[in-house]
PDB file of N, CA and C in Angstrom:
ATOM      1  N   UNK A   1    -140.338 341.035 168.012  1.00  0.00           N
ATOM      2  CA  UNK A   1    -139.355 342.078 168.283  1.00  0.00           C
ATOM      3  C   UNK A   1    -137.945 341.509 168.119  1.00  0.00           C
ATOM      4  N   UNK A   2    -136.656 342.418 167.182  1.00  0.00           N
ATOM      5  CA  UNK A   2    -135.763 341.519 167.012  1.00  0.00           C
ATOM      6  C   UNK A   2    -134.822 341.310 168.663  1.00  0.00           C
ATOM      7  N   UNK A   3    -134.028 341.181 168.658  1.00  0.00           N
ATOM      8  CA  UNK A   3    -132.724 340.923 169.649  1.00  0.00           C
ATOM      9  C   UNK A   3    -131.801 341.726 169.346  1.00  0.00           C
ATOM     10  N   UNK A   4    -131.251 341.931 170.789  1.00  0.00           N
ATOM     11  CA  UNK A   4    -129.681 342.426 169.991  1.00  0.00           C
ATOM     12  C   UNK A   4    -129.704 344.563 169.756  1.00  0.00           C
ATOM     13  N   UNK A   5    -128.480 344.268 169.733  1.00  0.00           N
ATOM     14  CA  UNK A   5    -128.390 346.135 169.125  1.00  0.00           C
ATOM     15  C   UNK A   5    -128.648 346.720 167.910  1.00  0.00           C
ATOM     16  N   UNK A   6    -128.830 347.551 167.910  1.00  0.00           N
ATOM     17  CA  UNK A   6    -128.863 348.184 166.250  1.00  0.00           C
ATOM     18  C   UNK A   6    -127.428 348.371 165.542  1.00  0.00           C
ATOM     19  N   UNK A   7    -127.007 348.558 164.825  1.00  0.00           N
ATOM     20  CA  UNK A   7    -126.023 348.922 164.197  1.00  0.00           C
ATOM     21  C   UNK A   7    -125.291 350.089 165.032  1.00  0.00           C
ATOM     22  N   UNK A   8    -126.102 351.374 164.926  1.00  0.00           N
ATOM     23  CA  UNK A   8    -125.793 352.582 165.773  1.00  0.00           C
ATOM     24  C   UNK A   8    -125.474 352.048 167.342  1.00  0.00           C
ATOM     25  N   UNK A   9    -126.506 351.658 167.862  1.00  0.00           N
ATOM     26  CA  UNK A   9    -126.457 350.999 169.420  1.00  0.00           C
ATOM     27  C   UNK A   9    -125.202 350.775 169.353  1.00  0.00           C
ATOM     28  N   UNK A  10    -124.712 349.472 168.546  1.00  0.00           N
ATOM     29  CA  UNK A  10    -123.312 348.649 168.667  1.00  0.00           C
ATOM     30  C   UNK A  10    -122.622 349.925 168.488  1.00  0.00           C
ATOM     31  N   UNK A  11    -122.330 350.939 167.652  1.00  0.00           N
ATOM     32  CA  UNK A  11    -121.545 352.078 167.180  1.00  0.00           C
ATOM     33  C   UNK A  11    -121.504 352.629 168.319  1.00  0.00           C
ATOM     34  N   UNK A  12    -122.224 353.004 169.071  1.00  0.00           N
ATOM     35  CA  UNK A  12    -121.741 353.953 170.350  1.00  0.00           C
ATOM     36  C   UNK A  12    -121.786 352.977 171.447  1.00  0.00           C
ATOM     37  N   UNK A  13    -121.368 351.608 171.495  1.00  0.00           N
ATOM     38  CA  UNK A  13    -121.395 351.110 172.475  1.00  0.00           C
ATOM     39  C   UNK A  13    -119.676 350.910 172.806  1.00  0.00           C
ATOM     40  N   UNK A  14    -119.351 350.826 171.053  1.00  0.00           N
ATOM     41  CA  UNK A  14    -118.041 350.254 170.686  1.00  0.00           C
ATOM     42  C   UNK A  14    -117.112 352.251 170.895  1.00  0.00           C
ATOM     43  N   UNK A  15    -118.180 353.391 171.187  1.00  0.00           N
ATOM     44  CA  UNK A  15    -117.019 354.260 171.270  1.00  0.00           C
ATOM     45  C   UNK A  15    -117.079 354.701 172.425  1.00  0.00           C
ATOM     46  N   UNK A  16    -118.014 354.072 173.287  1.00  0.00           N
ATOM     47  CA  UNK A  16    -117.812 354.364 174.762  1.00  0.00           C
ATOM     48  C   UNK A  16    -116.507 353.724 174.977  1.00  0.00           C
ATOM     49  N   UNK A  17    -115.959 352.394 174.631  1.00  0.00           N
ATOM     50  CA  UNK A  17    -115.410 351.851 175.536  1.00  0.00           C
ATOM     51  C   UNK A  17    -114.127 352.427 174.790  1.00  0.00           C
ATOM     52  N   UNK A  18    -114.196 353.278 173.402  1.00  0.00           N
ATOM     53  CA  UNK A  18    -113.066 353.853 173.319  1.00  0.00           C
ATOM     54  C   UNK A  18    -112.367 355.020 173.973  1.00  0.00           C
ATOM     55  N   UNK A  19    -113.210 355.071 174.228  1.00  0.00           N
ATOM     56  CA  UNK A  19    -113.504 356.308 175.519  1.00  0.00           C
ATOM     57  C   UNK A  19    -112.641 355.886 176.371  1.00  0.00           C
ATOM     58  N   UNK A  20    -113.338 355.201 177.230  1.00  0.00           N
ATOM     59  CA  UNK A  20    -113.253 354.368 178.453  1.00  0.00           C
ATOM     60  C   UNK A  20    -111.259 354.357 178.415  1.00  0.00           C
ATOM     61  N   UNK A  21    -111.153 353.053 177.731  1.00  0.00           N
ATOM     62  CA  UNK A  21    -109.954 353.020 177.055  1.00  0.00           C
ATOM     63  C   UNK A  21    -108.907 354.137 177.191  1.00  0.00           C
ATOM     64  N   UNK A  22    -109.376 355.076 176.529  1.00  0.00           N
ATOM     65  CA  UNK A  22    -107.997 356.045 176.253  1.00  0.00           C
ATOM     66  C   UNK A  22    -108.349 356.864 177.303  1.00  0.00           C
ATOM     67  N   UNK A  23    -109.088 356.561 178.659  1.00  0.00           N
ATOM     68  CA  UNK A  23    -109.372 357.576 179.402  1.00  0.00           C
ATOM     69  C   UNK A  23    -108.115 356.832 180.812  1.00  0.00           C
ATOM     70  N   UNK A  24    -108.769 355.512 180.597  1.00  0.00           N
ATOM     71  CA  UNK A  24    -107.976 354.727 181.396  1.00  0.00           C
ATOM     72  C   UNK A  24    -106.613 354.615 181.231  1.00  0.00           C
ATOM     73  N   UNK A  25    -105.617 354.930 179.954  1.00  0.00           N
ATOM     74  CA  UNK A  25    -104.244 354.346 179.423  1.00  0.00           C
ATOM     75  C   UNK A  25    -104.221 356.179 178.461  1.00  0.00           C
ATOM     76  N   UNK A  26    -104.350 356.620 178.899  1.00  0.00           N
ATOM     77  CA  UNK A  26    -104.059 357.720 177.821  1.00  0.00           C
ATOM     78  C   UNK A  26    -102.657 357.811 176.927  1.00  0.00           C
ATOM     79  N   UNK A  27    -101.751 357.345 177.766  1.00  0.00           N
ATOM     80  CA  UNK A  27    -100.157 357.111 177.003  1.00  0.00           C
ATOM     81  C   UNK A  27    -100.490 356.519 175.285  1.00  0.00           C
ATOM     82  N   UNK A  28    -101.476 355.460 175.236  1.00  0.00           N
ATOM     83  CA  UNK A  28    -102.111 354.362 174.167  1.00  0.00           C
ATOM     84  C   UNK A  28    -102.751 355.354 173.872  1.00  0.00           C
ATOM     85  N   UNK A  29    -103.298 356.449 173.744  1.00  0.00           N
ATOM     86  CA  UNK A  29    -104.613 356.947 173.054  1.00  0.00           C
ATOM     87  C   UNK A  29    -104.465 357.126 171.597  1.00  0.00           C
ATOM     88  N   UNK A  30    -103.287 357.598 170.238  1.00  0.00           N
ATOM     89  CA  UNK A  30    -102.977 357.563 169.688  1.00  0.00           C
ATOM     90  C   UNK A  30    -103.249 355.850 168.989  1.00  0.00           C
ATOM     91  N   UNK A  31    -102.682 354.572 169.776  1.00  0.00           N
ATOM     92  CA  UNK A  31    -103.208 353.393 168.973  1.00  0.00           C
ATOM     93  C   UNK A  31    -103.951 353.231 169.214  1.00  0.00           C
ATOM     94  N   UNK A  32    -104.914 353.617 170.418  1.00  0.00           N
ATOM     95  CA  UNK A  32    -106.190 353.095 170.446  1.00  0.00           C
ATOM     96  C   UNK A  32    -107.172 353.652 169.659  1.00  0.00           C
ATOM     97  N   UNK A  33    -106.764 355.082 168.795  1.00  0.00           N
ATOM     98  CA  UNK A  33    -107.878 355.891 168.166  1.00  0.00           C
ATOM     99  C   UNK A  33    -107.161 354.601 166.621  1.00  0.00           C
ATOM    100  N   UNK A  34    -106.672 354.369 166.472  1.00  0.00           N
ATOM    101  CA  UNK A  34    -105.442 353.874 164.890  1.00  0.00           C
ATOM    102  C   UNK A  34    -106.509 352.549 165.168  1.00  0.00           C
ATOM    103  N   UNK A  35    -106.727 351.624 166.277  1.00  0.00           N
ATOM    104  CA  UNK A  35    -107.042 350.278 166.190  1.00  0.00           C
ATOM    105  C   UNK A  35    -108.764 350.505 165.908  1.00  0.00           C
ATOM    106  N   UNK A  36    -109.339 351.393 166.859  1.00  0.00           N
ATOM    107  CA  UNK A  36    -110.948 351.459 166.395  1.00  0.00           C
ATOM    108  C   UNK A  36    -111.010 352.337 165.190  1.00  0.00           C
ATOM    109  N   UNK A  37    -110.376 353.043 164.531  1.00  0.00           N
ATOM    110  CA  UNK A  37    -110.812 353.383 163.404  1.00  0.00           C
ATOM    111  C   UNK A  37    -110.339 352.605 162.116  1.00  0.00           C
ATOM    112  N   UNK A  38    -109.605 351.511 162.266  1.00  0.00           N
ATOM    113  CA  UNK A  38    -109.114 350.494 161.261  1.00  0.00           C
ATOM    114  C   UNK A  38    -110.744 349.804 161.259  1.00  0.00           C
ATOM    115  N   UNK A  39    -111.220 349.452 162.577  1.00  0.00           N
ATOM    116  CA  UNK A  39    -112.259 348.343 162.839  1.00  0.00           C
ATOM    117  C   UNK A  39    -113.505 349.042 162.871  1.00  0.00           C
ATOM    118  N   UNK A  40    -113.821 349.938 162.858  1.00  0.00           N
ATOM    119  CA  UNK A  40    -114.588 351.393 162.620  1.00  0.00           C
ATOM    120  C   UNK A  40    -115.551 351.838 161.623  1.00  0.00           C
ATOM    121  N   UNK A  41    -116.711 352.068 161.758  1.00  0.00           N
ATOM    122  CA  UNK A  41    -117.601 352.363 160.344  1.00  0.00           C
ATOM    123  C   UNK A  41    -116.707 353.374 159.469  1.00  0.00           C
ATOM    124  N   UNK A  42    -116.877 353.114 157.955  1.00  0.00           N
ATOM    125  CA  UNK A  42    -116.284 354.022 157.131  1.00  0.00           C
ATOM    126  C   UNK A  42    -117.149 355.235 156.691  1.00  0.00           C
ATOM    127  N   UNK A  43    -116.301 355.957 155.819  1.00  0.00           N
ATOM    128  CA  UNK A  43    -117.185 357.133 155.445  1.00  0.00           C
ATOM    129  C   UNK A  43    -118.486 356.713 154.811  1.00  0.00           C
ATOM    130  N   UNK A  44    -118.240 355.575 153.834  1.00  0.00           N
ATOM    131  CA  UNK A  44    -119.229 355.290 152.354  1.00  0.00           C
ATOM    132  C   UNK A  44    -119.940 354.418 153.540  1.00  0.00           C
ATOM    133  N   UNK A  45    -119.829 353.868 154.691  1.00  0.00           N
ATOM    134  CA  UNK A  45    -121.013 353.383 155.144  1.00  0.00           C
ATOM    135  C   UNK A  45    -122.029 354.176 156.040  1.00  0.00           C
ATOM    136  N   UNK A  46    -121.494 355.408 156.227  1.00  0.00           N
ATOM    137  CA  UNK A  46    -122.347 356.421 156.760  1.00  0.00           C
ATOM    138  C   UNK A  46    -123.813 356.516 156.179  1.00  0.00           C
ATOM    139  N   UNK A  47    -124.668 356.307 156.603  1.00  0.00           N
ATOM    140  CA  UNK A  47    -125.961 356.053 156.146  1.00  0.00           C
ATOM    141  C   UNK A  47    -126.829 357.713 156.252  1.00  0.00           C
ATOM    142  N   UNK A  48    -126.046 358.543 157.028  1.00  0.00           N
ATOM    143  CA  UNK A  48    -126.855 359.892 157.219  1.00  0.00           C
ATOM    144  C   UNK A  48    -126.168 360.933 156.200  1.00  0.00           C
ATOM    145  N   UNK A  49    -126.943 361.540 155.282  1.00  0.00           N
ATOM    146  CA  UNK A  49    -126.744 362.474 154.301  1.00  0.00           C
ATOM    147  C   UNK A  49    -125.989 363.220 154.694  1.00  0.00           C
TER     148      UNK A  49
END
């Protein structure tokens, strides 16, 4: 059995805490949406049709 998260797993693990984040500092919510979507899956890696 491997280890570790899936790709997706990591993907909504990484937008909870964007969540989290702009829930906690909302003033930042604007760079905080600019910094996770720089670091962020892209369109062309979208794997669902």
């Amino acid at each position: 059995m491997a280890e570790g998260l899936t790709e997706v797993q990591a993907y909504k693990a990484v937008e909870i805490v964007k969540n989290f984040a702009k829930d906690k500092f909302p003033i930042f919510g604007g760079a905080i949406d600019k910094l996770f979507n720089k670091y962020g899956p892209k369109e062309e890696d979208d794997f669902m049709p």
